[in-house]
Protein backbone atom coordinates (compact mmCIF):
# COMPACT_ATOMS: atom_id res chain seq x y z
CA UNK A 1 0.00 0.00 0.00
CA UNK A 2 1.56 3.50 -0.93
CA UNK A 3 0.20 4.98 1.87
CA UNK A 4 2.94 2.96 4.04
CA UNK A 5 5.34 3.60 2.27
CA UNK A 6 8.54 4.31 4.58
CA UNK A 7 7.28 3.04 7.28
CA UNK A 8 9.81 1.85 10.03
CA UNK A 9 7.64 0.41 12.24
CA UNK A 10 3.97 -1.07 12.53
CA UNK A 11 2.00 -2.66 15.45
CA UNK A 12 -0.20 -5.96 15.13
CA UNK A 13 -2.48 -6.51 17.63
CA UNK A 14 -4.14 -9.86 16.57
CA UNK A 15 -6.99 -12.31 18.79
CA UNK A 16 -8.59 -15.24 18.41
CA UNK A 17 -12.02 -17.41 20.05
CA UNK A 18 -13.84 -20.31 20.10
CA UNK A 19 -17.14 -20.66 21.32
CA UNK A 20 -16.67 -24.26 22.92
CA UNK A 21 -12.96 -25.00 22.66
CA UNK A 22 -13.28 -26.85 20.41
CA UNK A 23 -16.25 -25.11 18.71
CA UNK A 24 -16.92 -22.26 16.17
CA UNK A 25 -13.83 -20.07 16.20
CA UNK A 26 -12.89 -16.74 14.21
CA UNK A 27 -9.71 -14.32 14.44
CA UNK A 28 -9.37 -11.06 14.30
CA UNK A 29 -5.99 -9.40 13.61
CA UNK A 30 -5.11 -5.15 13.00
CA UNK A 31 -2.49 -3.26 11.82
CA UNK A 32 -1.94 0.02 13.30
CA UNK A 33 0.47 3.24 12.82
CA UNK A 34 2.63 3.29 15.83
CA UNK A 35 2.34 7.12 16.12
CA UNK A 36 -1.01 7.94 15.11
CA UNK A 37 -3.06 5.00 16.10
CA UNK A 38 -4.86 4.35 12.90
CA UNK A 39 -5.94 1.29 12.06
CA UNK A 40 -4.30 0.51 8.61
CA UNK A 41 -5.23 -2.63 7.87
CA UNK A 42 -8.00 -4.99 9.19
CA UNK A 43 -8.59 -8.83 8.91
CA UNK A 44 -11.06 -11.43 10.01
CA UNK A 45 -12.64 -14.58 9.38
CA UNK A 46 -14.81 -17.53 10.58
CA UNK A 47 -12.53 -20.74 10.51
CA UNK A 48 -15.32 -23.41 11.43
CA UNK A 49 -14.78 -25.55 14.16
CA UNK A 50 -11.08 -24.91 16.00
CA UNK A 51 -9.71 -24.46 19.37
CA UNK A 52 -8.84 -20.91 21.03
CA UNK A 53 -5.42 -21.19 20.20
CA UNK A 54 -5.42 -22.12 16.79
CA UNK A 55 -7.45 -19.35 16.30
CA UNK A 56 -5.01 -17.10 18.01
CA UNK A 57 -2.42 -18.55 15.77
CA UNK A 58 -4.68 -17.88 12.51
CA UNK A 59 -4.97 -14.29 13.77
CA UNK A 60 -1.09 -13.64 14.17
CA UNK A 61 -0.85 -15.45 10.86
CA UNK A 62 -3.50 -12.50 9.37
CA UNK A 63 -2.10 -9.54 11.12
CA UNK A 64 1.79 -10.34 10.21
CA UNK A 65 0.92 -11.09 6.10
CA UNK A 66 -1.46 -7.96 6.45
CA UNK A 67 1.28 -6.04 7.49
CA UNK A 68 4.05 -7.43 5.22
CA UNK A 69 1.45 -6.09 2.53
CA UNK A 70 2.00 -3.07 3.47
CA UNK A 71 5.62 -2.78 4.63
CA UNK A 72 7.22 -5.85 4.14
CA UNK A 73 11.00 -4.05 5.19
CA UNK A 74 9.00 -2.57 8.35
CA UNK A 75 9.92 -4.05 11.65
CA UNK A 76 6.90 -5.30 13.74
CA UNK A 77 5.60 -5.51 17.23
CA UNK A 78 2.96 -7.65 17.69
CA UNK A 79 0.70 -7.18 20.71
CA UNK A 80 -1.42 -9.93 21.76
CA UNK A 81 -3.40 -11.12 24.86
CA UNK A 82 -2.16 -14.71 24.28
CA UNK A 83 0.36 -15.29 27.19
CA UNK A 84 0.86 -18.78 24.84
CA UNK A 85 1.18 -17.48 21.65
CA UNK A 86 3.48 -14.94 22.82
CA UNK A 87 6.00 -16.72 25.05
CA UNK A 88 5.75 -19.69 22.20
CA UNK A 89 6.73 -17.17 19.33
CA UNK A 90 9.75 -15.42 21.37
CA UNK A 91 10.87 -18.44 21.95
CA UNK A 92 10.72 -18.86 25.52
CA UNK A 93 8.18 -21.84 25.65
CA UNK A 94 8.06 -24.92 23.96
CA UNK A 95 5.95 -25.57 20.85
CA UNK A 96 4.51 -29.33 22.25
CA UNK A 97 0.76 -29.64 20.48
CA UNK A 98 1.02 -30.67 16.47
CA UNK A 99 -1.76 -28.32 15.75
CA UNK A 100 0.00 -25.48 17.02
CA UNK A 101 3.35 -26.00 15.24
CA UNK A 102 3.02 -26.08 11.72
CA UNK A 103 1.08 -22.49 12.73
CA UNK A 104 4.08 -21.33 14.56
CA UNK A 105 6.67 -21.89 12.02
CA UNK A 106 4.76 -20.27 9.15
CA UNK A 107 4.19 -17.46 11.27
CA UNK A 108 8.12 -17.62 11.65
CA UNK A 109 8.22 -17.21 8.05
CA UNK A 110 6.25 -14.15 7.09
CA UNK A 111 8.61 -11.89 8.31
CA UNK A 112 12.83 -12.56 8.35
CA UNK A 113 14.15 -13.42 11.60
CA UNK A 114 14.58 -10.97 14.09
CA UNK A 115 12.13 -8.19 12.56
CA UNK A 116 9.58 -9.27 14.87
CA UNK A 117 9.20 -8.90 18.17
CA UNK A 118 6.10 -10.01 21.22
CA UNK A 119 4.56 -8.48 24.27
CA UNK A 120 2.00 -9.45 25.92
CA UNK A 121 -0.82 -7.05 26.80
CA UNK A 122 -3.86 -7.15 28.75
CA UNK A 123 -7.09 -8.16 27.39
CA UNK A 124 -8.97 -4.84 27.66
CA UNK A 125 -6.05 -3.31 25.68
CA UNK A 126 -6.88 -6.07 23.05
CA UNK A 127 -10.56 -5.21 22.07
CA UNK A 128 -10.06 -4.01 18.55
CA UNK A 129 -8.55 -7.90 17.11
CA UNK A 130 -11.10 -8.82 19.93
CA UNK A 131 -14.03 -7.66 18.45
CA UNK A 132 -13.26 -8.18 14.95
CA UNK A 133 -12.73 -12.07 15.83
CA UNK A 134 -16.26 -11.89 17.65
CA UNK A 135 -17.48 -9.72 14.22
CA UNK A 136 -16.27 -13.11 12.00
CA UNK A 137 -17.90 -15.62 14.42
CA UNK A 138 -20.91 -13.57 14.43
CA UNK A 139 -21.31 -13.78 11.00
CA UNK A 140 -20.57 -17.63 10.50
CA UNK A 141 -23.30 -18.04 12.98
CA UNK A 142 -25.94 -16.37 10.30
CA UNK A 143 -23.55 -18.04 7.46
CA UNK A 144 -22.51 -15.33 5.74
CA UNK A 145 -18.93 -13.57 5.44
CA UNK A 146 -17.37 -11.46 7.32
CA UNK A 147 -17.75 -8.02 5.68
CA UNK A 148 -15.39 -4.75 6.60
CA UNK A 149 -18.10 -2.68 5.20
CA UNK A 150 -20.17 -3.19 8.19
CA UNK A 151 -17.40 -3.95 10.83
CA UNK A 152 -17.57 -1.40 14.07
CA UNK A 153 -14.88 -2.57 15.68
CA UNK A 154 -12.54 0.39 14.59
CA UNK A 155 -15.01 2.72 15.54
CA UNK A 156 -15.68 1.04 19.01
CA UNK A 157 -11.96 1.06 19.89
CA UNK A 158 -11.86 4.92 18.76
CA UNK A 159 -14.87 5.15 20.84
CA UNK A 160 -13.01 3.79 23.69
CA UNK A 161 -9.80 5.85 23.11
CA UNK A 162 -11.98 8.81 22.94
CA UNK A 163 -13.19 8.11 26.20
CA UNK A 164 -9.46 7.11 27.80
CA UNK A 165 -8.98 10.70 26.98
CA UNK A 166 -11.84 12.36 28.31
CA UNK A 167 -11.30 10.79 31.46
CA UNK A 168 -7.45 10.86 31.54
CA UNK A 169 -6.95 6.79 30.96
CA UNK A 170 -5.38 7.03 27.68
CA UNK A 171 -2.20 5.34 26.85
CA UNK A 172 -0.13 8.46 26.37
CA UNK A 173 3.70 8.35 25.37
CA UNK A 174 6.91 10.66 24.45
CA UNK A 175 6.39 14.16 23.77
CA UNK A 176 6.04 15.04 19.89
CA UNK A 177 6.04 18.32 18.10
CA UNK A 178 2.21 18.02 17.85
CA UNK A 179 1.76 17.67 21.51
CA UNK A 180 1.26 14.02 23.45
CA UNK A 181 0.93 10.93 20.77
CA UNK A 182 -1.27 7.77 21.82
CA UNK A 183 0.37 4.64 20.62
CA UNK A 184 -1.92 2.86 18.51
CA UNK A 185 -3.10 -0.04 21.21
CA UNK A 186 -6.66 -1.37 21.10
CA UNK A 187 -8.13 2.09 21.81
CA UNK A 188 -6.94 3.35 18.55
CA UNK A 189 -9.51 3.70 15.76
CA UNK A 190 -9.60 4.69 12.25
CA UNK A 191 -8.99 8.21 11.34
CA UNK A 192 -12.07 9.37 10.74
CA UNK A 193 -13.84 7.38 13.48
CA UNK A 194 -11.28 9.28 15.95
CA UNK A 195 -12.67 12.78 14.20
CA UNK A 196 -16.20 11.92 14.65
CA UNK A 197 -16.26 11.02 18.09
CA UNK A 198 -13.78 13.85 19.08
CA UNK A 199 -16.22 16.31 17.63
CA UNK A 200 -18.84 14.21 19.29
CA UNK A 201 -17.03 14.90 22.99
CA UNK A 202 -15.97 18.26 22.43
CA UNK A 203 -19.61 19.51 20.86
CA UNK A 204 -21.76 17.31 21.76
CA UNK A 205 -23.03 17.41 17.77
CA UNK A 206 -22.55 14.82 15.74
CA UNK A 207 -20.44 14.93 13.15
CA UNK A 208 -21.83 14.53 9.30
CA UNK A 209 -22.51 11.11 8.71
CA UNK A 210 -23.07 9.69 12.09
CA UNK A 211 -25.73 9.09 14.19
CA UNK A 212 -27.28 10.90 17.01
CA UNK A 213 -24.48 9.12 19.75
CA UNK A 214 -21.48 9.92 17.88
CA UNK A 215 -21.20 6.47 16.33
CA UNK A 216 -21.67 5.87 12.29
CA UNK A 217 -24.95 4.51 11.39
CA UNK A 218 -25.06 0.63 11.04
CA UNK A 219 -23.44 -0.23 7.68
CA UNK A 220 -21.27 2.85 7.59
CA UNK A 221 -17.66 1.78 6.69
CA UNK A 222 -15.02 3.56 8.71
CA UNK A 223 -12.98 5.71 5.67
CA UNK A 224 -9.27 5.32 5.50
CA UNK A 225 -8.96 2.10 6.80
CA UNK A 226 -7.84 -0.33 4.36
CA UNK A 227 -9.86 -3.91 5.11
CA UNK A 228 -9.51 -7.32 3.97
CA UNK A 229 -11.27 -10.49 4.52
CA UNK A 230 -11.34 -13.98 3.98
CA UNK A 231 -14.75 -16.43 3.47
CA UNK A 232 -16.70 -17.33 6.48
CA UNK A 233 -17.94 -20.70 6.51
CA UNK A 234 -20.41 -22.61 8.30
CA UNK A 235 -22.72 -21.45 11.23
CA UNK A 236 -21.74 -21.11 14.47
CA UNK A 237 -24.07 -21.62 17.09
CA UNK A 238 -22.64 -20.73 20.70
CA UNK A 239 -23.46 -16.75 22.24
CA UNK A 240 -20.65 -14.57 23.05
CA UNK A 241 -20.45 -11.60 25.66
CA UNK A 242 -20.30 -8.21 22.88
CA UNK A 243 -16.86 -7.24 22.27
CA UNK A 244 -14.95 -10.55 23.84
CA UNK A 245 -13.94 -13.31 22.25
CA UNK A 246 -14.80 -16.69 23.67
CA UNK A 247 -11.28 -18.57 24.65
CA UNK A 248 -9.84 -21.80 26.41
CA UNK A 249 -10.15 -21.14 30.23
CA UNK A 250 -7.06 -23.17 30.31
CA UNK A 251 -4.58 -21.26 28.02
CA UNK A 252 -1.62 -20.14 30.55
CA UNK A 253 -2.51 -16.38 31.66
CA UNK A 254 -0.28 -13.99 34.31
CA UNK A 255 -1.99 -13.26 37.60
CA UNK A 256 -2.18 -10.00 36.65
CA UNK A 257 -4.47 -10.89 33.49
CA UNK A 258 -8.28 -10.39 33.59
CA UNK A 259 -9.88 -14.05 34.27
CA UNK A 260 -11.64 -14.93 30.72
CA UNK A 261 -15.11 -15.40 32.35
CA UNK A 262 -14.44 -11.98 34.20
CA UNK A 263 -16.77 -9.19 33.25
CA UNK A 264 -15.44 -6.64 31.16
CA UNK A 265 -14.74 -3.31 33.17
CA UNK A 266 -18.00 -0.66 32.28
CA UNK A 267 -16.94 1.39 29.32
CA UNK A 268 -16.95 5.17 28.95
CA UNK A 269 -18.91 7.45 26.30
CA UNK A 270 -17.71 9.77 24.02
CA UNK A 271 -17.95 12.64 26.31
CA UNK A 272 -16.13 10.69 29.59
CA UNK A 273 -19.54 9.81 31.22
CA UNK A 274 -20.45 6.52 32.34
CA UNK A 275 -21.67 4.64 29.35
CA UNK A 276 -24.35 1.83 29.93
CA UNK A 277 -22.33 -1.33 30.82
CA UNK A 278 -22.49 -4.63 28.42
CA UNK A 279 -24.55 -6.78 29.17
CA UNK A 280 -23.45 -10.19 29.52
CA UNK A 281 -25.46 -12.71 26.97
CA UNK A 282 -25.45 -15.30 29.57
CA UNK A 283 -28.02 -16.48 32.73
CA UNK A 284 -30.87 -14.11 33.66
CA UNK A 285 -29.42 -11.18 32.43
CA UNK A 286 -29.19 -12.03 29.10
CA UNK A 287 -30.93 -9.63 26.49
CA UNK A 288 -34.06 -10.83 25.36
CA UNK A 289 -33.34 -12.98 22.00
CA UNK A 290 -34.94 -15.63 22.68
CA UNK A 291 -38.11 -15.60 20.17
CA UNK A 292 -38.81 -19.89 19.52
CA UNK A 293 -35.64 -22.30 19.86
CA UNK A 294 -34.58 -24.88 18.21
CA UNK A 295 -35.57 -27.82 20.56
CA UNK A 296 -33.18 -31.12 20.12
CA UNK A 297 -35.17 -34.11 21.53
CA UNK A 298 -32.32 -36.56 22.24
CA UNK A 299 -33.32 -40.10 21.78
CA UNK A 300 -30.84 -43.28 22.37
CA UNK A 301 -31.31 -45.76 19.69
CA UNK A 302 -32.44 -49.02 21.67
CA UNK A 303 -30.68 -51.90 22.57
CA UNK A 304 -28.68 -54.29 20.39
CA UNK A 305 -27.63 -57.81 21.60
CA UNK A 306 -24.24 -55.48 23.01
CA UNK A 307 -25.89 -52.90 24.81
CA UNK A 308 -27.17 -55.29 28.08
CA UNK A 309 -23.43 -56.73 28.27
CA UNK A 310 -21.71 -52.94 28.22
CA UNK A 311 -19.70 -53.87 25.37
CA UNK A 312 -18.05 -50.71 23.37
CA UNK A 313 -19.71 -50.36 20.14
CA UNK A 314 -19.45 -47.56 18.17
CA UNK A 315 -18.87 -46.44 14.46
CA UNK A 316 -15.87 -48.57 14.15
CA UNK A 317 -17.34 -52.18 14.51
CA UNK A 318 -20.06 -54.62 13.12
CA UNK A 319 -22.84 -52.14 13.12
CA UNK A 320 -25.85 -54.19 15.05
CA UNK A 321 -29.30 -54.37 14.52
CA UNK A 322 -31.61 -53.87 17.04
CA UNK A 323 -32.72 -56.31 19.36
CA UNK A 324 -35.97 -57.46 20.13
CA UNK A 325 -35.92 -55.93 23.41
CA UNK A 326 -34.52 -52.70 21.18
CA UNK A 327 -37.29 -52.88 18.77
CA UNK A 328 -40.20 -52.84 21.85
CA UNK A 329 -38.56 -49.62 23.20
CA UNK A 330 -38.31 -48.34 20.19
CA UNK A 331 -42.49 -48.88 19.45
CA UNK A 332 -42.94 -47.64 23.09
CA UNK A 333 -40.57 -44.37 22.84
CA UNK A 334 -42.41 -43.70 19.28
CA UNK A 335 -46.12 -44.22 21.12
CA UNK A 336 -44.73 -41.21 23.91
CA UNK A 337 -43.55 -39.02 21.28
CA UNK A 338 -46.93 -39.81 19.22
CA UNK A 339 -49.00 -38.66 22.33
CA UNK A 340 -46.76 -35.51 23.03
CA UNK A 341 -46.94 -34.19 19.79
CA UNK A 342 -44.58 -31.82 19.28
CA UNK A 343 -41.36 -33.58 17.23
CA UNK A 344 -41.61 -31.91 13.95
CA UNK A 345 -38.73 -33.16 12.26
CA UNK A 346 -36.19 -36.49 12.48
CA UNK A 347 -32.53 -36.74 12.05
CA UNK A 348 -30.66 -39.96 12.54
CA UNK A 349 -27.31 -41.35 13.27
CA UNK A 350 -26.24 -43.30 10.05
CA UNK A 351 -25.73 -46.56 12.21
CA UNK A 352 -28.51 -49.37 11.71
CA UNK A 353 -29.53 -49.41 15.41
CA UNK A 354 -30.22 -45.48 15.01
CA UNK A 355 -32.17 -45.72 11.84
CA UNK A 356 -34.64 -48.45 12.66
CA UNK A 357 -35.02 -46.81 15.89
CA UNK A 358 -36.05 -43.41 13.91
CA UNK A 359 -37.40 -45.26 11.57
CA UNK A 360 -39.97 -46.36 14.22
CA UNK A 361 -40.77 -43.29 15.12
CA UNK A 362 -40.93 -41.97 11.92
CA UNK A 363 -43.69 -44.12 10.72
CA UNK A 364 -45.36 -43.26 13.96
CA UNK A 365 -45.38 -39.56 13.57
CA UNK A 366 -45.54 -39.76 9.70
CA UNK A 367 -42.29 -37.97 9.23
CA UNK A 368 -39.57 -38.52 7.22
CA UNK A 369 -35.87 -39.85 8.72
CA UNK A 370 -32.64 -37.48 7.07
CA UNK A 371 -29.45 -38.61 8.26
CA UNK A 372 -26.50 -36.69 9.07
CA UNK A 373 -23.30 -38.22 9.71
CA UNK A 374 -22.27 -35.87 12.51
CA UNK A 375 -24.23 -37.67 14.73
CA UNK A 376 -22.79 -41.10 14.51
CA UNK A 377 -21.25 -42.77 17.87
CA UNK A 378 -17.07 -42.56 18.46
CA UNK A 379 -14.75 -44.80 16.59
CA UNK A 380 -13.66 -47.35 19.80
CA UNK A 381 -11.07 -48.64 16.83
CA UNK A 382 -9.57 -51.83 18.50
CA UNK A 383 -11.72 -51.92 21.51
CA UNK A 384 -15.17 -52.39 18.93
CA UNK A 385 -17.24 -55.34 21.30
CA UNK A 386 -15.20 -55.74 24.24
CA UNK A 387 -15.83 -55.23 27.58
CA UNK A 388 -13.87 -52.67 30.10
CA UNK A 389 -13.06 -55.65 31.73
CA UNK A 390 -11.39 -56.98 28.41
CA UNK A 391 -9.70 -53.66 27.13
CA UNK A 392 -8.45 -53.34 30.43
CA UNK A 393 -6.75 -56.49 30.45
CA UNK A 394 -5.86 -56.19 26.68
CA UNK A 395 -4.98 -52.09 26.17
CA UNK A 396 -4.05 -51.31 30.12
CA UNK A 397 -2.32 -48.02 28.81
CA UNK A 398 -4.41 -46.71 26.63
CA UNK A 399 -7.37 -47.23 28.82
CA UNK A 400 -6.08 -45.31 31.25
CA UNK A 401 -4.92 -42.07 29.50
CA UNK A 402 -8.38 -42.53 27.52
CA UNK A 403 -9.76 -42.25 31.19
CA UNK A 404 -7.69 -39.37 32.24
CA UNK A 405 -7.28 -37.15 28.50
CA UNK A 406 -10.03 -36.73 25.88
CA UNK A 407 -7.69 -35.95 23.70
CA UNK A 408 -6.50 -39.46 23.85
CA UNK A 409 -8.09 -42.13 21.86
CA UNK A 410 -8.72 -46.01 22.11
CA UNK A 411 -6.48 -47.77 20.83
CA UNK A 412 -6.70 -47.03 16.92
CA UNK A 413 -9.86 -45.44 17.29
CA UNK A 414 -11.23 -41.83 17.73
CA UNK A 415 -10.71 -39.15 20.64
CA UNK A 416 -13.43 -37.67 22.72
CA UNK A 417 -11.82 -34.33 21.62
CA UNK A 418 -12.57 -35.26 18.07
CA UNK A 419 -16.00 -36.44 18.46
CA UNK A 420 -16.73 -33.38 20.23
CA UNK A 421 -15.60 -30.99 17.15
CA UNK A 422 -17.85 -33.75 14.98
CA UNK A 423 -21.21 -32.92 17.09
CA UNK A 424 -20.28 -29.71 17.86
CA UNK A 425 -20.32 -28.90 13.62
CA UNK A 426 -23.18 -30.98 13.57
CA UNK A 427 -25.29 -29.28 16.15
CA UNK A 428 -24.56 -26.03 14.71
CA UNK A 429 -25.93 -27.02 10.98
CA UNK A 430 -29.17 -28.49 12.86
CA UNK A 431 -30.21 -25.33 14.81
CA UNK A 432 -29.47 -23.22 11.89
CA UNK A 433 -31.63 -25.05 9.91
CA UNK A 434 -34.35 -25.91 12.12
CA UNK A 435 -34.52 -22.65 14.18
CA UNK A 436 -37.71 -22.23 15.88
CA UNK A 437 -38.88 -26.28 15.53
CA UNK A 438 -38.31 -28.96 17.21
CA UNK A 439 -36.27 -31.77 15.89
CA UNK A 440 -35.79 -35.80 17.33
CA UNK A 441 -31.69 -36.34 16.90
CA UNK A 442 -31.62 -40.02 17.09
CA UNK A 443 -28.32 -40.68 18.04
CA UNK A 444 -25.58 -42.80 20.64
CA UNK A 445 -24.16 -42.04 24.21
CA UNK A 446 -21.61 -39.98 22.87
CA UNK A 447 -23.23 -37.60 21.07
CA UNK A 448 -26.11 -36.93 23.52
CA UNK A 449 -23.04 -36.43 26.16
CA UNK A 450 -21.22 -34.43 24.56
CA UNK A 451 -24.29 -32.20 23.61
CA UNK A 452 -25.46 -32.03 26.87
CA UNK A 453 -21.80 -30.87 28.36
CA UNK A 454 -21.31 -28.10 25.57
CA UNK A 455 -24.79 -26.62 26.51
CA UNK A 456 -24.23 -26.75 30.17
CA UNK A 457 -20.44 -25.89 29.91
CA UNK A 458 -19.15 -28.48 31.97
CA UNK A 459 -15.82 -30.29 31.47
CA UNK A 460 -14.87 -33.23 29.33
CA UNK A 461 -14.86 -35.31 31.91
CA UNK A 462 -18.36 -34.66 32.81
CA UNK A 463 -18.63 -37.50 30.02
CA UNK A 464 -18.11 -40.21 32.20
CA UNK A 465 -20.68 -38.82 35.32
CA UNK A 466 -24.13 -38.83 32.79
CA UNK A 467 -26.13 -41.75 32.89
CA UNK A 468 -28.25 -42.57 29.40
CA UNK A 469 -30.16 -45.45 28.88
CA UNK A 470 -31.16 -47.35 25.96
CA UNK A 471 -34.01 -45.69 24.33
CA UNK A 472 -34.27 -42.38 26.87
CA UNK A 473 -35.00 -38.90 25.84
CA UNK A 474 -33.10 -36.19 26.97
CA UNK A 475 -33.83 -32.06 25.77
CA UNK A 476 -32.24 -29.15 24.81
CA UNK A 477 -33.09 -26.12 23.84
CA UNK A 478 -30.76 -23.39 21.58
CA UNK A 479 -31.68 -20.18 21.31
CA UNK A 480 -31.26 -17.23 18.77
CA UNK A 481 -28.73 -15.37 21.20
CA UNK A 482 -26.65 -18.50 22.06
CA UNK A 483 -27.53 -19.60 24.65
CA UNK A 484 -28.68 -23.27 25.52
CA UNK A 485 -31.03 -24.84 27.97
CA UNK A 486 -31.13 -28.67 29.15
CA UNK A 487 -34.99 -29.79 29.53
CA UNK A 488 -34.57 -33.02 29.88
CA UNK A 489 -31.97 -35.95 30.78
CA UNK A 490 -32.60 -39.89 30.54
CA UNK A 491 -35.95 -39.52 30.63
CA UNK A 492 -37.48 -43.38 30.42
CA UNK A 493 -40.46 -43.00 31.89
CA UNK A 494 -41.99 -44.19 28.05
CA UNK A 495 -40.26 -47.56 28.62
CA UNK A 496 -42.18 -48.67 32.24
C-alpha cells in the first residue's frame, strides 16, 4: 500500500475465540500506525470448528501477512493477549501440540528473523482484534462472510480511546512536536472514526454522517482504513459476551491478566460519562433474543444384543441391529412421542440401530428420517465389542490415559476431543436449519453427552458422570442469542 510507504515500524495486535474449545472459532488481527493510532489494515474470518489457540495462531498469521502487505521491510511488534502465543513465538516456551506447530513456524516465516518482536498485553487493551474475531464468528453463525463494510470494531476502539482521553486513561507516550501521541493499542480507531467522536465529545453534535451518539450509522464503513477479509464458513451456534472473544479457560494467563469469564470493566462514552455497561449474553441477564428455539429431543437408539453386556460399540465395529428388546422400546418411545406431539422433524445417526429406531418413530409420527453423519457414535477402533473388563486387560495403557485425557483415543480409534468438534459442527448445521422447531436427533451415548456438556459448559470429563439409557430422551433447547437450555436428561419413563 503507498500509503505505508517508509514506514519503520507497525504494530499488530491480533486475537482469536472459540465458542466451545473446540467449537466455532474466528480471528481477528489489526495493523496500526505506531504514532497515530490508525488502524491501517484490518482482517477477520470464521474458521469453522477450532480451538482458542489455533485461532489465536490464525490471527497472528492475518495480522503479520497484512502487514508485510504493506511494509514488508518494516519491523513489527505484535501485541497480543495470548500469554501462549506470545511466550511460544519469542521463543521462551516450547511448541509441544502438532496443531500449534506447523502455525508457529509459518508465522516464523512471514517476516525474516529478528524483525519481529512479542509483548504481551492485557485483554482490555486487546478489544479491537477482539471484536473483529467476535465480528467473524458472528457472522458464520448467520452463514454469511465477514464483511469490513459493516465492521464497528474500529469505531468502538476509537470510541473507547476517545473516552481514555476524556477521562485521563489514555495510553499516552513521548512528547512530539504536535503535543502528546497515543500509541496505537486497542483504543486506537480509524482516522475518521477518531474525528467523529472527538467532535462528538468536544460539541456534543454529531459529526456529518453519524448518528445521534457519535457512532456511524449501522453499515457505515469507517474511511481510510484499508480492510480485507477472507470467506466465512459454516454457522456457528454458541453466544458470546459483545466485544470478547470466547477462549480456552485453560490457556496459561499472568496473575495479573483479567480471568476470561471476568466481566469486562464498564466502558466510557464519548464525552467521559459513564456509558451503559455490556450486558453479559449469559443467565438471567441475558438480552431478550430468545423468540422460539430450536428444541433437540435426544433419543438413544435401543438396545442391540451389546448394549445389556456394556460392550463398546461404536462407528468402528459390526454395526448391530436392534434387538428385540430394542425394537419394543423403540415402538414404546415412538407411542410417547406420538401422544406428546410436538417432534416436527427427524434426524438420525447413520448406524442401523439409530435408523430403525427413527425409523420407528418416523412411521409413527408420519415424518420422514434425514441422516446426518455428525451424529454417529465414536470410533472405539480396536476396543469395537469388548468389555472394560477386556480392554483393560488387553490395552491397560491406553485405557487409562483414555480415562484421564479426551484428547487421547482407544487404541486405533477416535478421541473424545474429536467427536466433540464432529457434534459440535453438527449441532450447529441443525439449529441453523431448524430454528424455531423442534427436531428428534436419534443418536448414541456420545453424542447426547457431549451435547449435553457443551450446553451446560461443563468439562470433558463430565462425560463419564451422565447416565443414558437405551431408548431415553433427553432435551435441549438453543436459542437465537446463544444460549442453551437442558430440559430433559434420561428420561425413560416411556419404557415402564
Amino acid at each position: 500500500m503507498s500509503g505505508a510507504a517508509g514506514v519503520r515500524e507497525l504494530i499488530v495486535e491480533a486475537d482469536g475465540g472459540s465458542r466451545g474449545n473446540p467449537g466455532p472459532a474466528g480471528y481477528g488481527a489489526v495493523v496500526l500506525d505506531p504514532v497515530t493510532g490508525e488502524a491501517l489494515a484490518e482482517a477477520a474470518e470464521y474458521i469453522g470448528v477450532a480451538t482458542n489457540n489455533v485461532a489465536e495462531y490464525k490471527g497472528l498469521l492475518a495480522g503479520l501477512r497484512a502487514a508485510r502487505e504493506l511494509a514488508p521491510d518494516a519491523s513489527v511488534r505484535v501485541r497480543m493477549d495470548s500469554k501462549l502465543v506470545v511466550e511460544q513465538m519469542s521463543g521462551r516456551w516450547k511448541i509441544k501440540h502438532p496443531d500449534m506447530k506447523p502455525l508457529a513456524a509459518e508465522a516464523a516465516r512471514i517476516y525474516p528473523p529478528g524483525q519481529v518482536t512479542y509483548e504481551w498485553i492485557p485483554r482490555e487493551r486487546n478489544k479491537h482484534a477482539d471484536r473483529l474475531a467476535n465480528e467473524a464468528m458472528d457472522a458464520g453463525r448467520q452463514g454469511r462472510q465477514w464483511q469490513p463494510s459493516t465492521s464497528r470494531a474500529a469505531l468502538d476502539a476509537g470510541a473507547a480511546r476517545v473516552a481514555g482521553e476524556a477521562t485521563g486513561t489514555g495510553r499516552v507516550t513521548g512528547d512530539t512536536e504536535g503535543g502528546p501521541r497515543v500509541v496505537g493499542d486497542a483504543a486506537a480507531g480509524a482516522a475518521r472514526a477518531r474525528a467523529a467522536l472527538a467532535a462528538t465529545a468536544s460539541t456534543g453534535t454529531p459529526a456529518p454522517g453519524t448518528a445521534s451518539t457519535g457512532m456511524p450509522a449501522t453499515g457505515t464503513a469507517p474511511t481510510g482504513t484499508a480492510a480485507t477479509s477472507a470467506a466465512a464458513t459454516g454457522a456457528a451456534a454458541a453466544g458470546h459476551r459483545p466485544g470478547t472473544a470466547d477462549r480456552a479457560l485453560d490457556a496459561p494467563r499472568p496473575a495479573d491478566a483479567p480471568r476470561p469469564d471476568a466481566t469486562a470493566p464498564a466502558p466510557t462514552g464519548g464525552d467521559g460519562s459513564a456509558a451503559t455497561p455490556a450486558t453479559p449474553s449469559r443467565g438471567w441477564a441475558a438480552p431478550a433474543d430468545l423468540g422460539a428455539p430450536a428444541t433437540f429431543v435426544l433419543l438413544r437408539h435401543g438396545e442391540t444384543a451389546l448394549t445389556p453386556e456394556k460392550r463398546f460399540s461404536g462407528s468402528g465395529g459390526s454395526d448391530p441391529e436392534l434387538s428385540a428388546a430394542g425394537r419394543r422400546q423403540a415402538d414404546a418411545v415412538a407411542a410417547a412421542l406420538a401422544a406428546r406431539g410436538t417432534v416436527q422433524e427427524i434426524v438420525s445417526s447413520p448406524l442401523l440401530r439409530c435408523r430403525q429406531t427413527a425409523l420407528t418413530v418416523a412411521e409413527r409420527l408420519g415424518l420422514d428420517v434425514r441422516i446426518d453423519d455428525g451424529l454417529r457414535e465414536a470410533d472405539f477402533g480396536a476396543w469395537e465389542g469388548l468389555t472394560f473388563a477386556e480392554v483393560q486387560e488387553r490395552y491397560p495403557d491406553d485405557l487409562n490415559a483414555w480415562l484421564a485425557s479426551p484428547k487421547a483415543a482407544p487404541t486405533g480409534g477416535e478421541s473424545f476431543a474429536a467427536v466433540s468438534r464432529r457434534v459440535a459442527a453438527a449441532r450447529d448445521r441443525l439449529t441453523e436449519r431448524h430454528a424455531g422447531r423442534t427436531v428428534l436427533l436419534v443418536t448414541h451415548v456420545t453424542p447426547i453427552k457431549t451435547l449435553v456438556r457443551l450446553a451446560l459448559g461443563a468439562p470433558p470429563e463430565a462425560l463419564f458422570r451422565m447416565e443414558l439409557s437405551a431408548a431415553s430422551l433427553s432435551a435441549v433447547a438453543y436459542y437465537r442469542d446463544g444460549n442453551a437450555s437442558v430440559r430433559l436428561l434420561n428420561d425413560t419413563s416411556h419404557l415402564r
